[in-house]
Protein backbone atom coordinates (compact mmCIF):
# COMPACT_ATOMS: atom_id res chain seq x y z
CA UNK A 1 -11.80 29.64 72.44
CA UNK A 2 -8.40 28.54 73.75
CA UNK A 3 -8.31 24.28 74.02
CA UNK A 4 -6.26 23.28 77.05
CA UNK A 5 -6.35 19.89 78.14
CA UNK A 6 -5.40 19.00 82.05
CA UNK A 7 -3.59 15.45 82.78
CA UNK A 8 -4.90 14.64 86.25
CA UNK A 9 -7.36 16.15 88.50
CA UNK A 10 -5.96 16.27 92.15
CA UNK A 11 -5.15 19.67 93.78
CA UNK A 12 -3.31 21.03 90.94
CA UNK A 13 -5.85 19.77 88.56
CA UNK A 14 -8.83 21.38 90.11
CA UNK A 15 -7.43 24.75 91.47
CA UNK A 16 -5.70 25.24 87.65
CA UNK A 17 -9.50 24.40 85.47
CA UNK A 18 -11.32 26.31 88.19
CA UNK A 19 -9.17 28.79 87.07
CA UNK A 20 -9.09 28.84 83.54
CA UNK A 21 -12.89 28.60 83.95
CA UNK A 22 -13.06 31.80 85.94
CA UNK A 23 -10.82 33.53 83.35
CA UNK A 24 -13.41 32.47 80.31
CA UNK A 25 -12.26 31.99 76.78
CA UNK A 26 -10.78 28.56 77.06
CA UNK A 27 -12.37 24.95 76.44
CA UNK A 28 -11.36 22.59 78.76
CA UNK A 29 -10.50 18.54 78.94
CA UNK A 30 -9.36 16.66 81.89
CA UNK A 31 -7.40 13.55 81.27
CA UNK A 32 -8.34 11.02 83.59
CA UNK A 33 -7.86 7.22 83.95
CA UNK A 34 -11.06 4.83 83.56
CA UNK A 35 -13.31 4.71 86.21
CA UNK A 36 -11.40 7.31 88.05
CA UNK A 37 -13.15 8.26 90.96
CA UNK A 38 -12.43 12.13 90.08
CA UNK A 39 -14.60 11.83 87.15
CA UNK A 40 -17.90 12.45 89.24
CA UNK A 41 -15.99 16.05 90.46
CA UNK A 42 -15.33 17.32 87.03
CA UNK A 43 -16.72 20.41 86.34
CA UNK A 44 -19.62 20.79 83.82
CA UNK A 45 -18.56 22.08 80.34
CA UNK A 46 -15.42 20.16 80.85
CA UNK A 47 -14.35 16.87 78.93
CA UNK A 48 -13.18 13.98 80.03
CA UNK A 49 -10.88 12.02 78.46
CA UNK A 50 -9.82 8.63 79.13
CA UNK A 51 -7.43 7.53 75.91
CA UNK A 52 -4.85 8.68 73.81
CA UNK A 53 -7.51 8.85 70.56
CA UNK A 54 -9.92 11.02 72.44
CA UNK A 55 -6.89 13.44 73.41
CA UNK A 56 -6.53 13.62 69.63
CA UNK A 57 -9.88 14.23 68.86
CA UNK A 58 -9.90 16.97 71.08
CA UNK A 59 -7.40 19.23 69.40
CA UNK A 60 -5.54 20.90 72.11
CA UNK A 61 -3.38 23.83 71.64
CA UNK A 62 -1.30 23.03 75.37
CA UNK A 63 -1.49 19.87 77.44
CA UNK A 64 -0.52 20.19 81.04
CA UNK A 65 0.39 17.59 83.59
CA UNK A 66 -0.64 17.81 86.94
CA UNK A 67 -0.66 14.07 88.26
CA UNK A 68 2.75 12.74 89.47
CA UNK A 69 5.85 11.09 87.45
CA UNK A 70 3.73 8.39 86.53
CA UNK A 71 1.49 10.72 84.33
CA UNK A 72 4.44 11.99 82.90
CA UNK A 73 5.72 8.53 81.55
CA UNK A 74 2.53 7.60 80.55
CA UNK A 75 1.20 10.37 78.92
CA UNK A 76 4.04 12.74 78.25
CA UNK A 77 5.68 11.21 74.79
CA UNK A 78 2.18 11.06 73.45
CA UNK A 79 0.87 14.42 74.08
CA UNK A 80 4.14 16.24 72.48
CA UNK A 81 3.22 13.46 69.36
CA UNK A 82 0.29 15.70 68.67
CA UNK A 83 2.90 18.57 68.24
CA UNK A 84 1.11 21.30 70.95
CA UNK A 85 3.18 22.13 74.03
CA UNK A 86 3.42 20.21 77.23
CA UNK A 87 3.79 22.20 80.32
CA UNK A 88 4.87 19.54 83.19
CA UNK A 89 3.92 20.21 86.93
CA UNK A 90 6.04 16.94 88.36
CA UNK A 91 9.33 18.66 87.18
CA UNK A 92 11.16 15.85 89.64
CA UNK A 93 10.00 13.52 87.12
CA UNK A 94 12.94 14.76 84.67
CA UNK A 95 15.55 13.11 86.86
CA UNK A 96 15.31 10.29 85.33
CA UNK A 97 17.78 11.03 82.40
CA UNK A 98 16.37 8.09 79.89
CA UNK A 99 12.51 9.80 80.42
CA UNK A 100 13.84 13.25 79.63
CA UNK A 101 15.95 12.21 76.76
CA UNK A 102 12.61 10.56 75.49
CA UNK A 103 10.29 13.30 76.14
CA UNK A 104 13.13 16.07 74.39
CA UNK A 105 13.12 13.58 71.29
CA UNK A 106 9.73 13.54 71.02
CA UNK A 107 8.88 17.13 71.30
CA UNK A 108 11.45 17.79 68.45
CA UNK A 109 10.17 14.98 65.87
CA UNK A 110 6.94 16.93 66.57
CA UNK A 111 8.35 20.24 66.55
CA UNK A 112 6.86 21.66 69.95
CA UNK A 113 8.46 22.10 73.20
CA UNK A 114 8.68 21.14 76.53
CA UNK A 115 7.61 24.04 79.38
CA UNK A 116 8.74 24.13 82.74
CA UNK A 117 7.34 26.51 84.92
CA UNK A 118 8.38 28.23 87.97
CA UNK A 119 5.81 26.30 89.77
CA UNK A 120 6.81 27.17 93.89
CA UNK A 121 9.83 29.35 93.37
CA UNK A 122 11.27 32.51 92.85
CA UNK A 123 14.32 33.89 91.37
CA UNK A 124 14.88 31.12 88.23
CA UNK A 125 15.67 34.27 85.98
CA UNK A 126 18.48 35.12 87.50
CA UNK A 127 19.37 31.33 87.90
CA UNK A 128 19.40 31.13 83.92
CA UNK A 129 21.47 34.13 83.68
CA UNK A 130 23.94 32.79 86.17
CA UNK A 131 24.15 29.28 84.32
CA UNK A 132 27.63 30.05 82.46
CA UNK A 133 29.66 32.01 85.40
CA UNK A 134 32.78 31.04 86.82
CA UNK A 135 32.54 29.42 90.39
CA UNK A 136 28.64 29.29 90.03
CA UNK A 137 27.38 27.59 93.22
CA UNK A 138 23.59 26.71 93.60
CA UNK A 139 22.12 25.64 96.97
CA UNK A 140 18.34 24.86 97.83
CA UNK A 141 16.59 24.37 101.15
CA UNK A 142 13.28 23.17 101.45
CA UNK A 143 11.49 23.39 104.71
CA UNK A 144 7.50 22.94 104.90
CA UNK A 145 5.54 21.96 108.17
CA UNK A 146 5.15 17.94 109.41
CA UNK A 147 1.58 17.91 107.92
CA UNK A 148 3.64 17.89 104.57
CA UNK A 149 5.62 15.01 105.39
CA UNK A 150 3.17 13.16 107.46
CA UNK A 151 3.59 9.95 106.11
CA UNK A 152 7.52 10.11 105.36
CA UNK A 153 7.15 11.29 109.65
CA UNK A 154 5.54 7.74 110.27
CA UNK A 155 7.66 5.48 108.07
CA UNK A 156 10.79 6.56 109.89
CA UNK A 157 8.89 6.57 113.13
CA UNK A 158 8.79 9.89 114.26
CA UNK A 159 5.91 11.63 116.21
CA UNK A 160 3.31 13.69 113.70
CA UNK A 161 4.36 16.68 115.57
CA UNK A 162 8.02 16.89 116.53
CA UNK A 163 9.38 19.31 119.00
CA UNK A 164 12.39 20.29 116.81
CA UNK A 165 13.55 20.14 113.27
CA UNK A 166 14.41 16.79 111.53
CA UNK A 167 16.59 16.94 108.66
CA UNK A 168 15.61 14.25 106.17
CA UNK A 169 18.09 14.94 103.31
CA UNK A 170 21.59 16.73 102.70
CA UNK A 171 22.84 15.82 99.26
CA UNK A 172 21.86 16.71 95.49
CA UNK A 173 19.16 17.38 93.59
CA UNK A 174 18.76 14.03 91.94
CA UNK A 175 18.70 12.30 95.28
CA UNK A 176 15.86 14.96 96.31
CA UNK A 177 13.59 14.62 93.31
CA UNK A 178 14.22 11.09 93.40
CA UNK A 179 13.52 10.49 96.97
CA UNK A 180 10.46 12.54 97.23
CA UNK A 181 8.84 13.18 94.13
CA UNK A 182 6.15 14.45 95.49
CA UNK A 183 7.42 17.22 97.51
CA UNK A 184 10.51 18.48 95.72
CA UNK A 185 9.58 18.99 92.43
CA UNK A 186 11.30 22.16 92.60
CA UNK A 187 14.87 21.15 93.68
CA UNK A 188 14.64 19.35 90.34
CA UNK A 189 13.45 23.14 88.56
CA UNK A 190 16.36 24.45 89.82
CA UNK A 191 18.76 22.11 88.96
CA UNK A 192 17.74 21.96 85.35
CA UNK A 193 17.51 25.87 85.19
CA UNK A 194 21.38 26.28 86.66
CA UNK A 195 24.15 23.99 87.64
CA UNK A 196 22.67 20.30 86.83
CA UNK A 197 20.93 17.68 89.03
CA UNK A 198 24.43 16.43 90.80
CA UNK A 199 25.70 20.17 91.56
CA UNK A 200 22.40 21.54 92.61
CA UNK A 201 22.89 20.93 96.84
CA UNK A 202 19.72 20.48 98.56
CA UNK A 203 18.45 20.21 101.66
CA UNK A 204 14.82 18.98 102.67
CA UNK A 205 14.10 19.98 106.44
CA UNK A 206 10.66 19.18 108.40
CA UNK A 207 10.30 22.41 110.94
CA UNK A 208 7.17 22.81 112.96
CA UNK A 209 7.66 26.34 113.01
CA UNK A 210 7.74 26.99 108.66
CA UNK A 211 5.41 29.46 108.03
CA UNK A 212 4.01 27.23 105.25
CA UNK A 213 6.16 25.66 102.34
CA UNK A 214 9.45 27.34 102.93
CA UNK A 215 11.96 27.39 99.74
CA UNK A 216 15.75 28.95 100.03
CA UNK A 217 18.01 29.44 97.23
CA UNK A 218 21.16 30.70 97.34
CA UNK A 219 23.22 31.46 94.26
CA UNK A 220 26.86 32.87 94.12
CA UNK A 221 29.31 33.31 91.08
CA UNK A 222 31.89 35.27 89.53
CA UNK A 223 28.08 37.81 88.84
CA UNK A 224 27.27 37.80 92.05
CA UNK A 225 24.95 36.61 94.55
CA UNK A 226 21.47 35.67 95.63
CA UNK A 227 19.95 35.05 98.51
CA UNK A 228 15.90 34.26 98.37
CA UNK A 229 13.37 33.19 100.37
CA UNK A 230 9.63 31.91 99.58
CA UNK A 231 7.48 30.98 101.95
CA UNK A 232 4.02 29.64 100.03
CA UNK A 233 0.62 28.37 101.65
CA UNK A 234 -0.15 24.69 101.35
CA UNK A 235 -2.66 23.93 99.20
CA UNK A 236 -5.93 23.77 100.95
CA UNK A 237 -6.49 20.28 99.51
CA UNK A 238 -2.70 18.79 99.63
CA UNK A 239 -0.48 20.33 102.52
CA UNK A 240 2.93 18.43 100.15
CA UNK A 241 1.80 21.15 97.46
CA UNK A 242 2.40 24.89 97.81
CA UNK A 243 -1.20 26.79 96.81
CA UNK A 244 0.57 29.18 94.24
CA UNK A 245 2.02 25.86 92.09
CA UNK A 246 -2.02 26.34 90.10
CA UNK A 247 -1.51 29.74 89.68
CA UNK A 248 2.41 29.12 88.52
CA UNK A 249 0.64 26.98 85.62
CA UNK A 250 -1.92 29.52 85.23
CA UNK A 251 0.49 32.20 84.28
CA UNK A 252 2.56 29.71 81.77
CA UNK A 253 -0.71 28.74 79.98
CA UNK A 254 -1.60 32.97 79.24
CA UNK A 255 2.53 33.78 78.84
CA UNK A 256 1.72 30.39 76.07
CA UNK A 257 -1.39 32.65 74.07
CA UNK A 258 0.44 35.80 74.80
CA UNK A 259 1.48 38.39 72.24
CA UNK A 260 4.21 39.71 74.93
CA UNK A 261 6.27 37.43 76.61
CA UNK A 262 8.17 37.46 79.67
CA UNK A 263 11.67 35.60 79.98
C-alpha cells in the first residue's frame, strides 16, 4: 500500500481520494482543520488528521495540497520537514517570493522536493524547453464563464450574466495569482515553468460564451512558436476550478510511484 495524505477536502480534495480509492493500492489521510465540517463527508477507510503529530504518525510517502494559499503557509514547511514530496494544487500561492524561498529551503534541509503539476494546462513541456531562448515571449489568457467569477461579478457591480465580455485584468502573472488566487493558479504554473512571474503577460477575461474554463498560451522565441488552447469543464462542485485539475494530481501522484517517468 501506497500512503498519500490529502491537505483539504473541497472539490479537489474529494474528486482526487475518490480517485485514488477507485485505483486501489493506496492508504489514504485527509488533513483537515478541527471541527471541520468536511469531516462528516470523509470517506470510510480514510484518516483524518487534524495536527502536525498525527501527519507524522501517519508516514506518508507524498502529501498533496488541495485547500488554497492558506494551506500552503500553514502546512507546506511542515509536510516537506517529514522529507516525502509535496505536490501543491494552489500553485498561485508561490507568488509570494518569501513563502517560496521558505518552502525551497525546507524541502532541501529535508532532502525532498517540491512538485508542481500541470494542473489545468497544456503545453508546459515545451514551455521548459523554451525557458533559455533568445526573444522568448510568454502570454496567457484565461477566459471561463460568469458562474466562475460570480462573486468578483458582484463586488464590481456587474450583472451575474453579462451580455458581453468584461476584461478584469491585463498585466503579469504576479498581479494575476495575486489578485485571484483562486482562479489563476495556472498563470502562476506558467510563469514559474518559463519566463518568471513579471514577464509572464496575462489576461483574465469573463465571456458568457467560454465553452467552460478556457486557457490560451502563446509562446514565441528564437525555437519557435506555440499557440494552444484548453478549454476544461468546471468542476461539478466548484465552477472557479477546471474538473481535470483532480485528475492533473492524479497523474503526478502515479508519475511519483512510477518506474517510468515522463518529463
Amino acid at each position: 500500500m501506497r500512503s498519500v495524505a490529502i491537505i483539504g477536502y473541497g472539490a479537489i480534495g474529494r474528486e482526487l481520494a475518490a480517485a485514488l480509492a477507485a485505483r486501489g493500492g493506496y492508504e489514504l489521510a485527509v488533513v483537515l482543520r478541527p471541527g471541520s465540517p468536511s469531516a462528516g463527508r470523509v470517506e470510510p477507510g480514510c484518516a483524518a488528521i487534524h495536527d502536525r503529530a498525527a501527519l507524522a504518525s501517519f508516514r506518508p510517502e507524498i502529501v498533496v495540497e488541495a485547500a488554497g494559499a492558506e494551506a500552503v503557509r500553514e502546512w507546506g514547511p511542515a509536510a516537506l520537514a517529514l522529507g516525502v514530496p509535496l505536490l501543491l494544487s494552489s500553485v498561485g500561492a508561490l507568488h509570494d517570493d518569501s513563502l517560496r524561498a521558505a518552502l525551497l529551503a525546507a524541502a532541501e534541509a529535508a532532502g525532498t522536493r517540491l512538485y508542481l503539476p500541470s494542473g489545468a494546462l497544456a503545453g508546459l513541456d515545451y514551455v521548459r524547453a523554451a525557458r533559455g531562448a533568445g526573444e522568448l515571449r510568454v502570454r496567457y489568457e484565461s477566459r471561463k464563464p460568469p458562474a466562475a467569477w460570480a462573486d468578483e461579478l458582484r463586488r464590481l457591480g456587474h450583472p451575474d450574466q453579462p451580455p458581453e465580455t468584461i476584461t478584469l485584468l491585463n498585466g503579469n502573472a504576479r498581479e494575476a495569482a495575486a489578485r485571484y488566487p483562486a482562479n489563476l493558479n495556472v498563470a502562476a504554473t506558467l510563469a514559474l515553468a518559463g519566463t518568471g512571474f513579471e514577464a509572464t503577460e496575462v489576461s483574465v477575461v469573463v465571456d458568457p460564451q467560454a465553452r467552460g474554463n478556457t486557457h490560451g498560451i502563446s509562446v514565441t522565441s528564437e525555437l519557435g512558436t506555440l499557440d494552444l488552447a484548453v478549454a476544461n469543464r468546471p468542476s461539478p462542485d466548484n465552477p472557479k476550478t477546471s474538473w481535470i485539475v483532480s485528475r492533473s494530481l492524479l497523474s503526478a501522484i502515479e508519475q511519483h510511484f512510477s518506474t517510468v517517468q515522463f518529463l
